[in-house]
Protein backbone atom coordinates (compact mmCIF):
# COMPACT_ATOMS: atom_id res chain seq x y z
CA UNK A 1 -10.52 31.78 -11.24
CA UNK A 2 -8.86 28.84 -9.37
CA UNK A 3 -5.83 29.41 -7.26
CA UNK A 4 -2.51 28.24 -8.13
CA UNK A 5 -1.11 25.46 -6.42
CA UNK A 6 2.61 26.38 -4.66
CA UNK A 7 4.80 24.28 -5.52
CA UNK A 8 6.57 22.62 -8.96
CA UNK A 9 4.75 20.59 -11.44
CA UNK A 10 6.53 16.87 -10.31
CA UNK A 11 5.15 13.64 -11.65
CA UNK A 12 5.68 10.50 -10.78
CA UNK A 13 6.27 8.01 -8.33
CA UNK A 14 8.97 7.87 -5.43
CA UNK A 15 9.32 4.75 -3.52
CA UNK A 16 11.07 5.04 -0.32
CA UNK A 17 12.44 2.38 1.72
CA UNK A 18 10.48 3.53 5.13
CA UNK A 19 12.59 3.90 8.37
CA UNK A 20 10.98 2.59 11.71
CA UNK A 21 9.44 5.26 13.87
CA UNK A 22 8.00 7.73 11.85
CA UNK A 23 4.62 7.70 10.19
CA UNK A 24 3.50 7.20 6.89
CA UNK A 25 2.19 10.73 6.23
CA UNK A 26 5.34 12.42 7.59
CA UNK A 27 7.50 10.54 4.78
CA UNK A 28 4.87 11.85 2.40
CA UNK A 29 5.18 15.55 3.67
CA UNK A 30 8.65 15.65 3.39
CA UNK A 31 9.61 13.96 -0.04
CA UNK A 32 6.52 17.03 -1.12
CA UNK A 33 8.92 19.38 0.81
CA UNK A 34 12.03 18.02 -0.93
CA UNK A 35 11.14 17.89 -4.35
CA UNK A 36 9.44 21.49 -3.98
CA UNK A 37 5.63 19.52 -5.10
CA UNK A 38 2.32 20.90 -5.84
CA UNK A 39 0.77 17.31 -5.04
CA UNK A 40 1.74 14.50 -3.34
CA UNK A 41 0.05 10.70 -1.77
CA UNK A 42 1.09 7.60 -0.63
CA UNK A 43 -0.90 4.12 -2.07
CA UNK A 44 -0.89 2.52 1.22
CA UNK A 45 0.03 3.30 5.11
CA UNK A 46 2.66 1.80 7.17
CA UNK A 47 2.66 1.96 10.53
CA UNK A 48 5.46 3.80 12.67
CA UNK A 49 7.21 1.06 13.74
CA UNK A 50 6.93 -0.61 9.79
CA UNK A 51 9.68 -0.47 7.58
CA UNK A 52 10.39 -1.16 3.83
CA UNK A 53 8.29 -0.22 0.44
CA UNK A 54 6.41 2.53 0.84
CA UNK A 55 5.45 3.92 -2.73
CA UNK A 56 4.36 7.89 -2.86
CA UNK A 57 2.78 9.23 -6.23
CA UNK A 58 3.17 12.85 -6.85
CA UNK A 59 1.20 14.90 -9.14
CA UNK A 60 -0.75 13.42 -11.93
CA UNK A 61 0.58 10.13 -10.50
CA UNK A 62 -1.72 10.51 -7.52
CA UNK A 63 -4.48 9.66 -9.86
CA UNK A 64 -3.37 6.53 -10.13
CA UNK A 65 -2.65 5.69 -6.25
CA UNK A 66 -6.20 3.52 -6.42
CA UNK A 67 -4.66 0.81 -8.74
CA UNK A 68 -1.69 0.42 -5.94
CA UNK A 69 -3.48 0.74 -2.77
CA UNK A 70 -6.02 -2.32 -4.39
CA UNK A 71 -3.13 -4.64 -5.83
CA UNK A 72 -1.36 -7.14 -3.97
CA UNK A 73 1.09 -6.75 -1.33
CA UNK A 74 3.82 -8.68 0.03
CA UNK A 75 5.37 -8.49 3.99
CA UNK A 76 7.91 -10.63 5.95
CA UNK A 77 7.88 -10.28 9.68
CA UNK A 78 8.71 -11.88 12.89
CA UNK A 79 5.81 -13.16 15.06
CA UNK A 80 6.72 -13.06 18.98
CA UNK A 81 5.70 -16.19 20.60
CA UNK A 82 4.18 -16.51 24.19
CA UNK A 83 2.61 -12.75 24.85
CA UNK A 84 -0.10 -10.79 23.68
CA UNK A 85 -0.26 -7.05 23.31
CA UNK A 86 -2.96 -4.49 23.66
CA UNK A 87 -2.19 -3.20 20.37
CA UNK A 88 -1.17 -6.26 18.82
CA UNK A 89 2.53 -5.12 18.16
CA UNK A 90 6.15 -4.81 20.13
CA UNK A 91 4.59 -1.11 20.79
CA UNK A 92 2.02 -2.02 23.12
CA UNK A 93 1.35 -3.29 26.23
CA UNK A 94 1.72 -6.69 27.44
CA UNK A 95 -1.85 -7.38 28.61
CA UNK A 96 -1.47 -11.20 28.44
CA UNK A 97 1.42 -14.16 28.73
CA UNK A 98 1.99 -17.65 27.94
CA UNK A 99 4.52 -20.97 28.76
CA UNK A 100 3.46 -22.84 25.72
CA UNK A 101 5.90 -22.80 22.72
CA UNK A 102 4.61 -24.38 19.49
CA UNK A 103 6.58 -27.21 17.88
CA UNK A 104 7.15 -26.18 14.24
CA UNK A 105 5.21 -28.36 12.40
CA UNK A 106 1.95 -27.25 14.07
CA UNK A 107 3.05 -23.32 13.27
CA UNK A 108 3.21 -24.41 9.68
CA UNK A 109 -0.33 -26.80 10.01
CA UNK A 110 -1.98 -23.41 11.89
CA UNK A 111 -1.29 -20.90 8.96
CA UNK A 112 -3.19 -23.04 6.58
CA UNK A 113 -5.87 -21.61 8.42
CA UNK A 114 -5.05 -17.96 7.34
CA UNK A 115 -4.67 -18.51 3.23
CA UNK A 116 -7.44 -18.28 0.73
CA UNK A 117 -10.64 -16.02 1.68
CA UNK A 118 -10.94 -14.99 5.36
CA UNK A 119 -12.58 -12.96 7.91
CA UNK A 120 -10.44 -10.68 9.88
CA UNK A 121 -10.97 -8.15 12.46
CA UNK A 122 -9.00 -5.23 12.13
CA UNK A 123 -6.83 -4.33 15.77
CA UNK A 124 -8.22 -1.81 17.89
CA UNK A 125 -5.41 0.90 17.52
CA UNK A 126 -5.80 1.08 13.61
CA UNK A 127 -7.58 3.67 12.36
CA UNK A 128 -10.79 1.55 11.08
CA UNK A 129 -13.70 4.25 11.91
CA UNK A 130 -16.58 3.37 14.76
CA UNK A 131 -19.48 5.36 14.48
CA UNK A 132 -17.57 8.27 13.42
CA UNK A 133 -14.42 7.57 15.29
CA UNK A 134 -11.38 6.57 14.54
CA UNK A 135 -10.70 3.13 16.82
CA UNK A 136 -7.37 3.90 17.90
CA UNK A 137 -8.91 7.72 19.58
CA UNK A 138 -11.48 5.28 21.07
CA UNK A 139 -8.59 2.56 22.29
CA UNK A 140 -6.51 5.28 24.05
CA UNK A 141 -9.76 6.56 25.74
CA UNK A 142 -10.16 3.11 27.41
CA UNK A 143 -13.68 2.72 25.56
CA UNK A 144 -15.34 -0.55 25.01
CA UNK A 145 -16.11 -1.02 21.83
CA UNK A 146 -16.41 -4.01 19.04
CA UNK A 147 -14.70 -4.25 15.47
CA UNK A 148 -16.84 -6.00 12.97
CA UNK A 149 -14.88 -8.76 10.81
CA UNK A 150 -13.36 -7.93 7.23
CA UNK A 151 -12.93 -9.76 4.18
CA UNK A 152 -9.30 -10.55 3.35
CA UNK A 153 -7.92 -12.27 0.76
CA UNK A 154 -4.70 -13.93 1.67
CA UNK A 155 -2.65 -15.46 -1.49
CA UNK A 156 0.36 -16.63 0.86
CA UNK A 157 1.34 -17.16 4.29
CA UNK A 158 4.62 -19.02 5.06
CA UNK A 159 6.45 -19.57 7.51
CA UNK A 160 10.38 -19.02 6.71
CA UNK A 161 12.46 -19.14 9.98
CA UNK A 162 12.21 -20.44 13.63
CA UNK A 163 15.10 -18.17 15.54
CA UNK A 164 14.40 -19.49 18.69
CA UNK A 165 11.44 -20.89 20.70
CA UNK A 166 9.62 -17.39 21.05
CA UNK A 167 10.22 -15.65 17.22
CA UNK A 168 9.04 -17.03 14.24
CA UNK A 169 9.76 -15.18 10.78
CA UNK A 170 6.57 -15.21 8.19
CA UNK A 171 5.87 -13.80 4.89
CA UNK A 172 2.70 -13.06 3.24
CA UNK A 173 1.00 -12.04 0.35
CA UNK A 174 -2.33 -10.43 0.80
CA UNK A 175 -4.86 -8.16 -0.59
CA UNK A 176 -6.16 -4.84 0.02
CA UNK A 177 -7.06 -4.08 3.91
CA UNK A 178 -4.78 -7.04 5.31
CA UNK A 179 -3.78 -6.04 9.27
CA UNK A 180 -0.14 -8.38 9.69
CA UNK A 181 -0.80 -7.26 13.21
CA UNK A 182 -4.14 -9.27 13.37
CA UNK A 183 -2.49 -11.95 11.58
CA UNK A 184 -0.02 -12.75 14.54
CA UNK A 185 -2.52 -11.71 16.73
CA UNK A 186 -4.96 -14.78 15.58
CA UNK A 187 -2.38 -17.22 14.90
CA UNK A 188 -1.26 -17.01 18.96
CA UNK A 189 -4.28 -17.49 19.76
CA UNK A 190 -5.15 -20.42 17.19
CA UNK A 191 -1.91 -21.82 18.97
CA UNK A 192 -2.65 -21.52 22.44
CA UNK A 193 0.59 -19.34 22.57
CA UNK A 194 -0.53 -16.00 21.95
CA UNK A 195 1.34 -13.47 20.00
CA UNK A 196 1.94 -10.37 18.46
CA UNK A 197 3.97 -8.58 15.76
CA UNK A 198 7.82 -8.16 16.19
CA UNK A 199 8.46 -6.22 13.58
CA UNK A 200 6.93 -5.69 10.00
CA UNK A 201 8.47 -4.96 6.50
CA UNK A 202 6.72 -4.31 3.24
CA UNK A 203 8.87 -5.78 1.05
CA UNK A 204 6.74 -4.98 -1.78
CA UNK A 205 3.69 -3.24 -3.12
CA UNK A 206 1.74 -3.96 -6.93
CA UNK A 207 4.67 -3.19 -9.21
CA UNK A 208 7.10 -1.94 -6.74
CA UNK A 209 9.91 -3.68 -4.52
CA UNK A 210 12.39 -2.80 -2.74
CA UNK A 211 14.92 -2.23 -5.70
CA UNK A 212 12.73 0.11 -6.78
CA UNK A 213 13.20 1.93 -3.53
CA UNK A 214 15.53 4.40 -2.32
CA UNK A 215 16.76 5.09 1.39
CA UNK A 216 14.67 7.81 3.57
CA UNK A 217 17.75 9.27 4.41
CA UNK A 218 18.34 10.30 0.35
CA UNK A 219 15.55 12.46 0.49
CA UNK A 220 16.99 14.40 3.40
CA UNK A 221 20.26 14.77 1.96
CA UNK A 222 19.00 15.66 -1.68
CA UNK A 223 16.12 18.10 -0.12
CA UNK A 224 15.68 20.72 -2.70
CA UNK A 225 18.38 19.39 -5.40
CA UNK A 226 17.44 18.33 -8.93
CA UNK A 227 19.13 14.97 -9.06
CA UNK A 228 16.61 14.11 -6.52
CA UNK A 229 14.28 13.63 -9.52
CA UNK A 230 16.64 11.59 -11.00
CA UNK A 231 14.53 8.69 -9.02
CA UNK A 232 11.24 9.12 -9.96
CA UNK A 233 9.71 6.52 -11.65
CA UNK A 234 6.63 7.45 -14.58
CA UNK A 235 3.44 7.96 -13.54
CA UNK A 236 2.29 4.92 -16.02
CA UNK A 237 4.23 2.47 -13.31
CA UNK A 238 0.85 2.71 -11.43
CA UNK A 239 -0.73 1.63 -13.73
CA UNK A 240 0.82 -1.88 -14.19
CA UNK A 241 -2.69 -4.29 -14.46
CA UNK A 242 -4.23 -2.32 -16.68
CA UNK A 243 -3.79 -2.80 -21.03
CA UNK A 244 -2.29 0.44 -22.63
CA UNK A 245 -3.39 1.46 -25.83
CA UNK A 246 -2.50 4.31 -28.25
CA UNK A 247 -4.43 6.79 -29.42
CA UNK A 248 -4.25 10.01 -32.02
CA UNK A 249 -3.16 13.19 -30.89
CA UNK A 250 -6.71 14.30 -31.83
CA UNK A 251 -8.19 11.60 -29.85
CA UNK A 252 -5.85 12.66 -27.24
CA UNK A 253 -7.53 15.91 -27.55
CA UNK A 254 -10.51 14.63 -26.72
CA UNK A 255 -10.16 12.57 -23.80
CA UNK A 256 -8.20 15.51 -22.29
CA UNK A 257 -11.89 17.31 -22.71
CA UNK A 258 -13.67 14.42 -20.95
CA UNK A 259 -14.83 12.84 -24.42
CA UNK A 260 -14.57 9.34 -25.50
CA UNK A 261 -12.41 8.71 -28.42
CA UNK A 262 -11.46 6.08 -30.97
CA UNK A 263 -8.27 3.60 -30.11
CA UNK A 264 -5.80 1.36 -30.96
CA UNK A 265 -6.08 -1.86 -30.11
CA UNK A 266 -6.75 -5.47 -30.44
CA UNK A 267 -6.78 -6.50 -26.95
CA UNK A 268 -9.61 -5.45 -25.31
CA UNK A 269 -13.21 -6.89 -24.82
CA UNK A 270 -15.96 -4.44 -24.11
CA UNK A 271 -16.29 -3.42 -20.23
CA UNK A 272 -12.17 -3.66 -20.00
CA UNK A 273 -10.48 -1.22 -18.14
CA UNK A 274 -7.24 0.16 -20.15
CA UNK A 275 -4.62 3.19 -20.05
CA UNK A 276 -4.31 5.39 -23.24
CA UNK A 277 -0.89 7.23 -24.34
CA UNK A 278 -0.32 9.52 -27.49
CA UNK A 279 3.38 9.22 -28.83
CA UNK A 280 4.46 7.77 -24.91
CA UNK A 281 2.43 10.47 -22.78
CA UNK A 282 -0.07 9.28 -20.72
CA UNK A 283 -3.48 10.86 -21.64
CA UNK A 284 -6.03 9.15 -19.64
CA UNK A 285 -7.59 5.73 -18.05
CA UNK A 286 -10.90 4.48 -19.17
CA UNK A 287 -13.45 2.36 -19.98
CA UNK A 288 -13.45 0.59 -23.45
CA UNK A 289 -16.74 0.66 -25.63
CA UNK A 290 -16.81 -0.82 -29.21
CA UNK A 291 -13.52 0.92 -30.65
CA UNK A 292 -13.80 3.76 -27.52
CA UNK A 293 -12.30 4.50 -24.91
CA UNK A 294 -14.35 6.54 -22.07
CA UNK A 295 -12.17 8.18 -19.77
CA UNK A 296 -12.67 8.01 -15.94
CA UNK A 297 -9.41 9.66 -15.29
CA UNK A 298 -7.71 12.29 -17.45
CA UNK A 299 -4.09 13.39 -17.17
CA UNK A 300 -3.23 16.43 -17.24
CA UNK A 301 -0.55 17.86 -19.58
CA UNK A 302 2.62 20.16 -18.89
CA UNK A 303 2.68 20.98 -22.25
């Protein structure tokens, strides 16, 4: 007989607006903590020093976290000018400097070079995995070691503000697996400048912006109090790119047995991937087949 989880039944998605300096997975530990949750994930890591959207599914709504961590995501961040860092943030060390200051113009004509399709190599302290080993362990440890290049899909880059001589703000729009650290990193050195990351700041992630979000700080002050729920958003909102369709409640039976079933629809080619609900529950994501859905995921139900 399988153990019971601790913990309430809570499903859905809490997006926090992520302070600077603390980590990704404490935020997730304590909105678990707060809203007394069995389950609980975030759909995307921010580093320490990172603020802004930072979207954590809880329960059945960690099913979903896939179809966030893949969709697109959106920062704006300032670029120091002139200085290089060993781990390619405000955080690290200065290893490297620079006189050279970049006119403007030739900012904006190097970030062409950074949109469409590119290669990317991930920094060293990130938590990409050598031979085992997470690179960061391997960077504090002084170890040489190389970081093979990435695909990265960058939809925009743009540069927004010019402070003064040595900051410039950007925002970007990227796929999955974009480093904004490499980013600043690369476009120093396309530059002749060098550079690193000033600071960072999701500002949003799939479905989810910051308007969506609420303050860190809320989830300390309404630790353990109902209205705290209040700002959950439905599991479904993960589930934004895909179709939904409707189904019977005894097709609904069914897929929550693993079986395909019949739906309703007339939206769907064969091969799509689509979301199923009976009378507004979610009941499971799956693969359509001539009339059927087969269900990769199945939610379960409270009831």
């Amino acid at each position: 007989m399988a153990r019971r989880r601790k913990g309430d039944r809570v499903h859905g998605w809490l997006i926090i607006d992520k302070p600077p300096g603390i980590t990704s997975n404490a935020v997730v530990n304590k909105v678990k903590w707060a809203l007394n949750a069995q389950k609980a994930g975030h759909a995307g890591t921010l580093d320490p020093a990172a603020t802004g959207v930072l979207a954590i599914a809880l329960g059945e709504a960690t099913k979903t976290i896939p179809y966030i961590t893949d969709a697109m995501k959106a920062y704006e961040f300032i670029v120091n000018l002139g200085a290089s860092t060993n781990t390619d943030d405000a955080e690290g060390e200065v290893i490297e400097t620079s006189d050279h200051r970049p006119t403007d113009d030739q900012i904006k004509s190097a970030l062409d070079a950074f949109r469409g399709d590119i290669q990317q190599i991930p920094p060293k302290f990130s938590a990409v995995k050598i031979d085992g080993e997470r690179a960061y362990k391997l960077a504090r440890d002084g170890d040489e070691f190389e970081i093979a290049a990435r695909p990265l899909h960058v939809a925009a880059l743009n540069m927004i503000a010019r402070s003064d001589a040595d900051h410039v703000t950007l925002e970007m729009t990227c796929g999955k697996g974009g480093y904004v650290r490499a980013i600043a990193r690369d476009l120093g050195q396309s530059l002749g400048c060098l550079g690193h990351v000033q600071s960072l700041r999701r500002i949003w992630s799939g479905p989810f912006e910051l308007s969506d979000s609420i303050p860190y700080s809320l989830v300390e002050d309404l630790a353990k109090d109902p209205t705290l729920l209040d700002h959950l958003l439905p599991m479904e909102s993960g589930l934004h790119d895909l179709e939904e369709v409707t189904c019977s409640p005894e097709a609904a039976v069914k897929f929550r047995n693993g079986n395909a079933a019949m739906v309703v629809t007339n939206m769907l080619d064969y091969g799509d991937e689509a979301w199923v609900s009976c009378n507004g529950e979610p009941i499971a994501v799956g693969i359509y087949k001539a009339g059927e859905l087969h269900p990769t995921r199945v939610f379960v139900s409270d009831t």
